[in-house]
C-alpha atoms as a PDB file:
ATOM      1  CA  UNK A   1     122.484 102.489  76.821  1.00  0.00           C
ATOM      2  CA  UNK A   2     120.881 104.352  78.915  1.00  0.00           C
ATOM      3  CA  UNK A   3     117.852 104.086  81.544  1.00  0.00           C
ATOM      4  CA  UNK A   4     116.281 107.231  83.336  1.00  0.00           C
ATOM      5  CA  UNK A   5     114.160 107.007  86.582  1.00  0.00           C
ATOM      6  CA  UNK A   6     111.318 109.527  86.630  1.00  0.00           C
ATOM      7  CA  UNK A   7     109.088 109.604  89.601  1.00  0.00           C
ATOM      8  CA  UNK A   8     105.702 110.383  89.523  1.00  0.00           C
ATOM      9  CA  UNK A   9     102.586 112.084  91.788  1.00  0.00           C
ATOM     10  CA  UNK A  10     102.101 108.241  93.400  1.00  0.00           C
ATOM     11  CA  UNK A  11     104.878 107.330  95.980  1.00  0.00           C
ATOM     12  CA  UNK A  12     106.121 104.311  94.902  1.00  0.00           C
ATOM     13  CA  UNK A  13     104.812 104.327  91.479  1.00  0.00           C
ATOM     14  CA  UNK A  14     108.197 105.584  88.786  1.00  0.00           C
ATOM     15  CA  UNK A  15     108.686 105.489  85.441  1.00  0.00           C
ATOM     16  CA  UNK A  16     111.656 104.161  84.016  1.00  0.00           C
ATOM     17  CA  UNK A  17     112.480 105.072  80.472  1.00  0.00           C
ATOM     18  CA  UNK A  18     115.542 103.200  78.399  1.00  0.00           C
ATOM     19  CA  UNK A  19     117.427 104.172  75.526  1.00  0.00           C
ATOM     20  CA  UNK A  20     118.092 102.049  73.163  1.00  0.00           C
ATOM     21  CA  UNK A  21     121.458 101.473  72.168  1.00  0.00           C
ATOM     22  CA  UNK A  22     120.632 101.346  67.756  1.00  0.00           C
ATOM     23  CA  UNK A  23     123.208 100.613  64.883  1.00  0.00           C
ATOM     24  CA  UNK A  24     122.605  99.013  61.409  1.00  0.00           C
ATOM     25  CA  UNK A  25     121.322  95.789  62.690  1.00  0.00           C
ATOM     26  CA  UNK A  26     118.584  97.143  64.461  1.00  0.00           C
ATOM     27  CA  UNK A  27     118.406  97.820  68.347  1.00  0.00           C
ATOM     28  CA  UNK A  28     118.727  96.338  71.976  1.00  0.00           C
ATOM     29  CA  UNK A  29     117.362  97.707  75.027  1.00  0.00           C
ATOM     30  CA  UNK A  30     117.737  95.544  78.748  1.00  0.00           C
ATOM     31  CA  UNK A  31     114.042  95.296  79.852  1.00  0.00           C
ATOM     32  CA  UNK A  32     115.094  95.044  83.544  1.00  0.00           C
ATOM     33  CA  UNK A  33     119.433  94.529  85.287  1.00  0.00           C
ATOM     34  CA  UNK A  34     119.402  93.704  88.825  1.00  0.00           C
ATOM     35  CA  UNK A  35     122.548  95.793  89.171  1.00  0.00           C
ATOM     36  CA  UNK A  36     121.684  98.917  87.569  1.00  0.00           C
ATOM     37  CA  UNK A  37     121.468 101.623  89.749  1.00  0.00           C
ATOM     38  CA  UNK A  38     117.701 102.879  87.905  1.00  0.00           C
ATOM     39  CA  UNK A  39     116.291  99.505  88.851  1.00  0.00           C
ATOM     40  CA  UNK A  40     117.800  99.255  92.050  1.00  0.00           C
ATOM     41  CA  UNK A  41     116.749 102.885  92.938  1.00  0.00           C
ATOM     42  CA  UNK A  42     112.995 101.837  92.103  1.00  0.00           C
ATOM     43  CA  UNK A  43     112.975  97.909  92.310  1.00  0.00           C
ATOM     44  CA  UNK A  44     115.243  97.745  95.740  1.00  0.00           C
ATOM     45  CA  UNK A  45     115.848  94.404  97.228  1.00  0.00           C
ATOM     46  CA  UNK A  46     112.578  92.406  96.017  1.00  0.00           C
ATOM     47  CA  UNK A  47     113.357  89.582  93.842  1.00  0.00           C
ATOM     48  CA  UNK A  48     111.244  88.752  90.379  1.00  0.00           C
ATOM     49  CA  UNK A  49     108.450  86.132  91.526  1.00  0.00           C
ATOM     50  CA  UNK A  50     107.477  86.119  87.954  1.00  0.00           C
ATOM     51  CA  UNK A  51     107.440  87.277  84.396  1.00  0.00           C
ATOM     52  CA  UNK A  52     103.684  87.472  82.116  1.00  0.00           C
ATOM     53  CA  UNK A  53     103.337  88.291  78.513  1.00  0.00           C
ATOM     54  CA  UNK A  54      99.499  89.486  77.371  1.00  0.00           C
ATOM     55  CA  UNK A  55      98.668  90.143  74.023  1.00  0.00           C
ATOM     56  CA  UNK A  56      95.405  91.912  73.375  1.00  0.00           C
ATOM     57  CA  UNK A  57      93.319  91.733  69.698  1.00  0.00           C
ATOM     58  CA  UNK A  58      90.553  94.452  70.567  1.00  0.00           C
ATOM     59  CA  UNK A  59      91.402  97.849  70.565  1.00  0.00           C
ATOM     60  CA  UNK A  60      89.686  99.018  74.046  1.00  0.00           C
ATOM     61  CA  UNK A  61      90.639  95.528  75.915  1.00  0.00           C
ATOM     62  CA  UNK A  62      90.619  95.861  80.143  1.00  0.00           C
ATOM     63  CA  UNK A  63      93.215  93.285  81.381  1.00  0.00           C
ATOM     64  CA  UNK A  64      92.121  94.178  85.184  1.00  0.00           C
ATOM     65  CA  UNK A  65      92.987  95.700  88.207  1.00  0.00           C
ATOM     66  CA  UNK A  66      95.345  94.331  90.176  1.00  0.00           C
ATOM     67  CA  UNK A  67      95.168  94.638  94.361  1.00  0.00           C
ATOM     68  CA  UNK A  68      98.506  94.742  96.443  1.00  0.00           C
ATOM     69  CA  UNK A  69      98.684  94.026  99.374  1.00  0.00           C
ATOM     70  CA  UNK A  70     100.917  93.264 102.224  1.00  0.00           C
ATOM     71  CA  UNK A  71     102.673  90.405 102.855  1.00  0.00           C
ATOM     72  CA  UNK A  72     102.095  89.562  99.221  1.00  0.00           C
ATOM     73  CA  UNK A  73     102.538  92.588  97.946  1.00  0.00           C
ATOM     74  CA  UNK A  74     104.485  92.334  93.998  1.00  0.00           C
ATOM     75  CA  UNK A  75     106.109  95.094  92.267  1.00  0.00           C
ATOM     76  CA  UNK A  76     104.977  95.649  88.865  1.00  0.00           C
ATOM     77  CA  UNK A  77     106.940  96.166  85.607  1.00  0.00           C
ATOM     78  CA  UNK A  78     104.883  97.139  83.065  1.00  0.00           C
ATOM     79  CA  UNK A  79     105.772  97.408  79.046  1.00  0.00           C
ATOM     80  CA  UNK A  80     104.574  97.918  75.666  1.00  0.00           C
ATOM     81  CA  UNK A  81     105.990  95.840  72.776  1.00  0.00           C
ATOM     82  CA  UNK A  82     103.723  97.205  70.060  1.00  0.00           C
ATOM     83  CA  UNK A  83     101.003  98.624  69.693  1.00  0.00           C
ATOM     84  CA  UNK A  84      99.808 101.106  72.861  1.00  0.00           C
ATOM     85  CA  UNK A  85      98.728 100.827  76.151  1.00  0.00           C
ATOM     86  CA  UNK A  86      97.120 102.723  78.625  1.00  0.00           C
ATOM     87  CA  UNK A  87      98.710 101.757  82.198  1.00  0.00           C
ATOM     88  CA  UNK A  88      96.871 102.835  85.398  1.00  0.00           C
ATOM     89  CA  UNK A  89      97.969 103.019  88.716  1.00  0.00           C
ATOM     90  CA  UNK A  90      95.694 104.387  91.439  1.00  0.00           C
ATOM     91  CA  UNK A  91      95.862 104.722  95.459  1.00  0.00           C
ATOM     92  CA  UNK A  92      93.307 102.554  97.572  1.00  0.00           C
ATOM     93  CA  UNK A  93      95.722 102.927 100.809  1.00  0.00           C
ATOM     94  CA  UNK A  94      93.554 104.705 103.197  1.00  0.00           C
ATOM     95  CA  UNK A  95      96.177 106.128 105.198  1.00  0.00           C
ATOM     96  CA  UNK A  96      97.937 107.476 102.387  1.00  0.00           C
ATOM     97  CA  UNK A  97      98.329 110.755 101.672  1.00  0.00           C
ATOM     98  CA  UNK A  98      97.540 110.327  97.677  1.00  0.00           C
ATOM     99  CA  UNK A  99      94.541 108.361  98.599  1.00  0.00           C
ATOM    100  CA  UNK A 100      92.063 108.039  95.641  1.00  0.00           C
ATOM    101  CA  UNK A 101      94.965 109.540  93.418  1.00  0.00           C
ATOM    102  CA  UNK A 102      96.095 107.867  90.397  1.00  0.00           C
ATOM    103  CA  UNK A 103      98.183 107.856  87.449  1.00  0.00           C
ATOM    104  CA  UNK A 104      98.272 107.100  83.609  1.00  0.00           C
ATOM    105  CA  UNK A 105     100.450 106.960  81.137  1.00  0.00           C
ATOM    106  CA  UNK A 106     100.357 105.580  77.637  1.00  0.00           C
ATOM    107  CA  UNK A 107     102.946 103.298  77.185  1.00  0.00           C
END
């Protein structure tokens, strides 16, 4: 198995795409290992404050937007079970460089 890190135009904001590993029972992919160096490269130090599940019946549903900031800043792992998503990141630092930039990508 696998897992690639791809950054993107947003500092701070990466992709991170696994391969499953497949045989004739099906497939099995780690959603997120501490020690690997893909998650450590993009995750770094911060521990996991907590783990949410959404499930969404409309097609069209807006779960929100979520504000970071710091001290209570949280890094975000984002996946798709089934179905598709549309994930959106976008840059309300005003010092930043990429400010008023953002990023999608349908997951």
């Amino acid at each position: 198995m696998s897992t690639e890190l791809r950054g993107t135009p947003l500092p701070g904001v990466v992709e991170l795409l696994t391969t499953p590993s497949c045989d004739n029972r099906g497939a099995f992919f780690n959603a997120f290992r501490a020690q690997e160096k893909s998650f450590i490269d993009s995750w770094g130090d911060r521990g996991i404050a907590q783990v949410n599940f959404s499930r969404s019946k409309a097609i069209g549903t807006v779960r929100g937007l979520h504000f970071q900031a710091s001290p209570h800043s949280e890094a975000k792992l984002v996946r798709c079970l089934k179905g598709r998503v549309w994930d959106l990141a976008v840059d309300i630092r005003c010092n930043s460089d990429t400010y008023g930039c953002w990023y999608g990508i349908e997951l």
